[in-house]
C-alpha atoms as a PDB file:
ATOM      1  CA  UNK A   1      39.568  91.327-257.292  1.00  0.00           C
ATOM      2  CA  UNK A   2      38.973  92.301-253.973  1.00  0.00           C
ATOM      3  CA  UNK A   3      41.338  94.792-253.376  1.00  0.00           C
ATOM      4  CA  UNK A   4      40.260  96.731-255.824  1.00  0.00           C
ATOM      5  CA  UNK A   5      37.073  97.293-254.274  1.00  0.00           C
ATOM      6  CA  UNK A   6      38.517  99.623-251.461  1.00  0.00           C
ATOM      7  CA  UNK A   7      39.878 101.774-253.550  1.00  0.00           C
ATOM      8  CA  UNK A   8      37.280 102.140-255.293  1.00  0.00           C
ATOM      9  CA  UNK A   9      34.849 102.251-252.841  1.00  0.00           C
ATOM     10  CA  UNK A  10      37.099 105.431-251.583  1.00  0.00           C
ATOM     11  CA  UNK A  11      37.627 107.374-254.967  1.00  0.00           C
ATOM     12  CA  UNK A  12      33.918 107.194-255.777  1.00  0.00           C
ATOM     13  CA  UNK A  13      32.157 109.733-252.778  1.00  0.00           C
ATOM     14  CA  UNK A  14      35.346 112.053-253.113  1.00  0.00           C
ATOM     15  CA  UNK A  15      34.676 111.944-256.956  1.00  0.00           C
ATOM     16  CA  UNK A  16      30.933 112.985-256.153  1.00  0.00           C
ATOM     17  CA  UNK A  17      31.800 114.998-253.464  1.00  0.00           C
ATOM     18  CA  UNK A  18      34.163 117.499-255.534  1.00  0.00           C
ATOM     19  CA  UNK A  19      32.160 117.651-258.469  1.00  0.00           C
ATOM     20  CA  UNK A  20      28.815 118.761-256.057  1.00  0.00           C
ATOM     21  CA  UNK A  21      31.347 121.277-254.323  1.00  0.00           C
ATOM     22  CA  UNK A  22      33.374 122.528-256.749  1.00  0.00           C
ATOM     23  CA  UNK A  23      33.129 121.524-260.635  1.00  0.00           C
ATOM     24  CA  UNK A  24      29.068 121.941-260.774  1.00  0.00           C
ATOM     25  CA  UNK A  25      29.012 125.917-258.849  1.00  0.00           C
ATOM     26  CA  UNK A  26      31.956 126.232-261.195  1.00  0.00           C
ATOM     27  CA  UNK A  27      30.290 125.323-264.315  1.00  0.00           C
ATOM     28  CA  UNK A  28      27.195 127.388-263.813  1.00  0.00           C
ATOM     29  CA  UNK A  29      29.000 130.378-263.434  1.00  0.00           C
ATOM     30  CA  UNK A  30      28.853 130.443-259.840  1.00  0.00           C
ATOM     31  CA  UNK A  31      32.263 130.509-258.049  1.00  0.00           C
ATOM     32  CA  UNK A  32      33.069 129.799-254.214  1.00  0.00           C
ATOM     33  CA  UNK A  33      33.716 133.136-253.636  1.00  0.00           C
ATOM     34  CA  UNK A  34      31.791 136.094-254.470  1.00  0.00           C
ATOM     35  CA  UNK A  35      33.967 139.030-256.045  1.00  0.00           C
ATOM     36  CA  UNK A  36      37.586 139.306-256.260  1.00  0.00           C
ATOM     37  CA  UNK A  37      39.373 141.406-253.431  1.00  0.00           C
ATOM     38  CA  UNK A  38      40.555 144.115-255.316  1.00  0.00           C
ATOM     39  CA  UNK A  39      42.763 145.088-252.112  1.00  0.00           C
ATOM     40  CA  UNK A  40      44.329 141.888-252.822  1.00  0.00           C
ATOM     41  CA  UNK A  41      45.016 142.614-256.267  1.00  0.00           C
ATOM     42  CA  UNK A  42      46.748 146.239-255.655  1.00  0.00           C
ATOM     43  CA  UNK A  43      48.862 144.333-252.861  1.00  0.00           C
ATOM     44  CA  UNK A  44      50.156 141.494-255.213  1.00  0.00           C
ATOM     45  CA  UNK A  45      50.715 144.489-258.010  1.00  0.00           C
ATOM     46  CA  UNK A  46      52.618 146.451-255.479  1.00  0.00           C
ATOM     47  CA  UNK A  47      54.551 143.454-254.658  1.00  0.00           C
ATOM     48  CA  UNK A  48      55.654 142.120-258.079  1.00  0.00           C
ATOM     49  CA  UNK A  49      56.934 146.086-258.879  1.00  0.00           C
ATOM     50  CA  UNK A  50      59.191 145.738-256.348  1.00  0.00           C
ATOM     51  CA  UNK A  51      60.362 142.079-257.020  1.00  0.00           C
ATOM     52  CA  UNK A  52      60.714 143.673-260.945  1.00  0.00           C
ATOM     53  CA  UNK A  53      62.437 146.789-259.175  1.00  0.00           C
ATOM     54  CA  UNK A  54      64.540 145.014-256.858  1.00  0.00           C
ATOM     55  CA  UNK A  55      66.096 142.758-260.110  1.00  0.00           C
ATOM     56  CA  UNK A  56      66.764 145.085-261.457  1.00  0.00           C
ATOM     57  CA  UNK A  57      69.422 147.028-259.112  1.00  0.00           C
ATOM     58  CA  UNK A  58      70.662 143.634-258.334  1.00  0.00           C
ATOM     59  CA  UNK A  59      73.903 142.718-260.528  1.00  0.00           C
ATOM     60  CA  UNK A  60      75.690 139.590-260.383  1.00  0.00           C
ATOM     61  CA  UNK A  61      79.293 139.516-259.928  1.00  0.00           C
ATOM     62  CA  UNK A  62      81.750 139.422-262.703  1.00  0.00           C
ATOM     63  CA  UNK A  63      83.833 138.500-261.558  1.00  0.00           C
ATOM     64  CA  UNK A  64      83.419 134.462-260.161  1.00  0.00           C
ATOM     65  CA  UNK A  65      85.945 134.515-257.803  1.00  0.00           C
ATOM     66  CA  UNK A  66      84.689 137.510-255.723  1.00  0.00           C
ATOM     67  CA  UNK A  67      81.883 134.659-254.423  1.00  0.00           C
ATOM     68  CA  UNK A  68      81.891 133.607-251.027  1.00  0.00           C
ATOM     69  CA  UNK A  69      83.802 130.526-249.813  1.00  0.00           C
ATOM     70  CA  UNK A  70      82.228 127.162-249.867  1.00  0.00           C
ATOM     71  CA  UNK A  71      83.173 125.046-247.852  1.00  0.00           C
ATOM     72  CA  UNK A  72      83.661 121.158-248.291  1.00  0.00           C
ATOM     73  CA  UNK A  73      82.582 118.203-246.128  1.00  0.00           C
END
Protein backbone atom coordinates (compact mmCIF):
# COMPACT_ATOMS: atom_id res chain seq x y z
CA UNK A 1 0.00 0.00 0.00
CA UNK A 2 2.70 2.20 0.44
CA UNK A 3 4.07 2.52 -2.75
CA UNK A 4 1.28 3.68 -4.09
CA UNK A 5 1.32 6.68 -2.13
CA UNK A 6 4.33 8.27 -4.09
CA UNK A 7 2.86 8.10 -7.04
CA UNK A 8 0.18 9.44 -6.09
CA UNK A 9 1.38 11.96 -4.06
CA UNK A 10 3.26 13.05 -7.53
CA UNK A 11 0.29 12.83 -10.10
CA UNK A 12 -1.98 14.86 -7.82
CA UNK A 13 -0.16 18.76 -7.88
CA UNK A 14 0.72 18.10 -11.69
CA UNK A 15 -3.04 17.13 -12.10
CA UNK A 16 -3.93 20.57 -10.32
CA UNK A 17 -1.26 22.28 -11.72
CA UNK A 18 -2.31 21.69 -15.55
CA UNK A 19 -5.82 22.08 -15.09
CA UNK A 20 -5.09 25.86 -13.24
CA UNK A 21 -2.62 26.49 -16.28
CA UNK A 22 -4.06 25.15 -19.06
CA UNK A 23 -7.62 23.29 -19.08
CA UNK A 24 -9.46 26.18 -16.87
CA UNK A 25 -7.99 29.55 -19.32
CA UNK A 26 -8.91 27.01 -21.96
CA UNK A 27 -12.38 26.41 -20.98
CA UNK A 28 -13.34 30.00 -20.44
CA UNK A 29 -12.44 30.95 -23.70
CA UNK A 30 -9.24 32.34 -22.80
CA UNK A 31 -6.20 30.77 -24.57
CA UNK A 32 -2.35 31.10 -23.64
CA UNK A 33 -1.76 33.11 -26.38
CA UNK A 34 -3.51 36.07 -27.56
CA UNK A 35 -4.21 36.06 -31.47
CA UNK A 36 -2.92 33.79 -34.01
CA UNK A 37 0.26 35.01 -36.01
CA UNK A 38 -1.13 35.39 -39.21
CA UNK A 39 2.63 35.71 -40.56
CA UNK A 40 2.84 32.30 -39.35
CA UNK A 41 -0.04 31.13 -41.13
CA UNK A 42 1.01 32.64 -44.76
CA UNK A 43 4.54 30.95 -44.02
CA UNK A 44 3.13 27.38 -43.29
CA UNK A 45 0.63 28.04 -46.52
CA UNK A 46 3.60 28.99 -48.57
CA UNK A 47 5.34 26.00 -47.37
CA UNK A 48 2.78 23.19 -47.89
CA UNK A 49 2.34 24.73 -51.82
CA UNK A 50 5.59 23.90 -52.39
CA UNK A 51 5.70 20.44 -50.57
CA UNK A 52 2.19 19.92 -52.91
CA UNK A 53 4.31 21.49 -55.88
CA UNK A 54 7.40 19.73 -55.34
CA UNK A 55 5.25 16.06 -55.42
CA UNK A 56 4.16 16.71 -57.88
CA UNK A 57 7.27 17.09 -60.44
CA UNK A 58 8.70 14.27 -58.52
CA UNK A 59 8.12 10.77 -60.40
CA UNK A 60 9.19 7.55 -59.18
CA UNK A 61 11.11 5.30 -61.28
CA UNK A 62 9.62 2.66 -63.42
CA UNK A 63 11.59 1.07 -63.78
CA UNK A 64 12.94 -0.88 -60.20
CA UNK A 65 16.13 -1.68 -61.27
CA UNK A 66 17.30 1.88 -62.20
CA UNK A 67 17.49 2.26 -58.01
CA UNK A 68 20.64 2.73 -56.43
CA UNK A 69 22.73 -0.16 -55.07
CA UNK A 70 22.24 -1.40 -51.60
CA UNK A 71 24.59 -2.74 -50.15
CA UNK A 72 24.64 -5.82 -47.69
CA UNK A 73 26.34 -6.33 -44.31
Amino acid sequence: MSGIRLPLAATAPAAALTWFCCVRPMTRNRACHAEPDTGLQTELRAAHEELRRLRDETTLPTDPTSRPETLDR
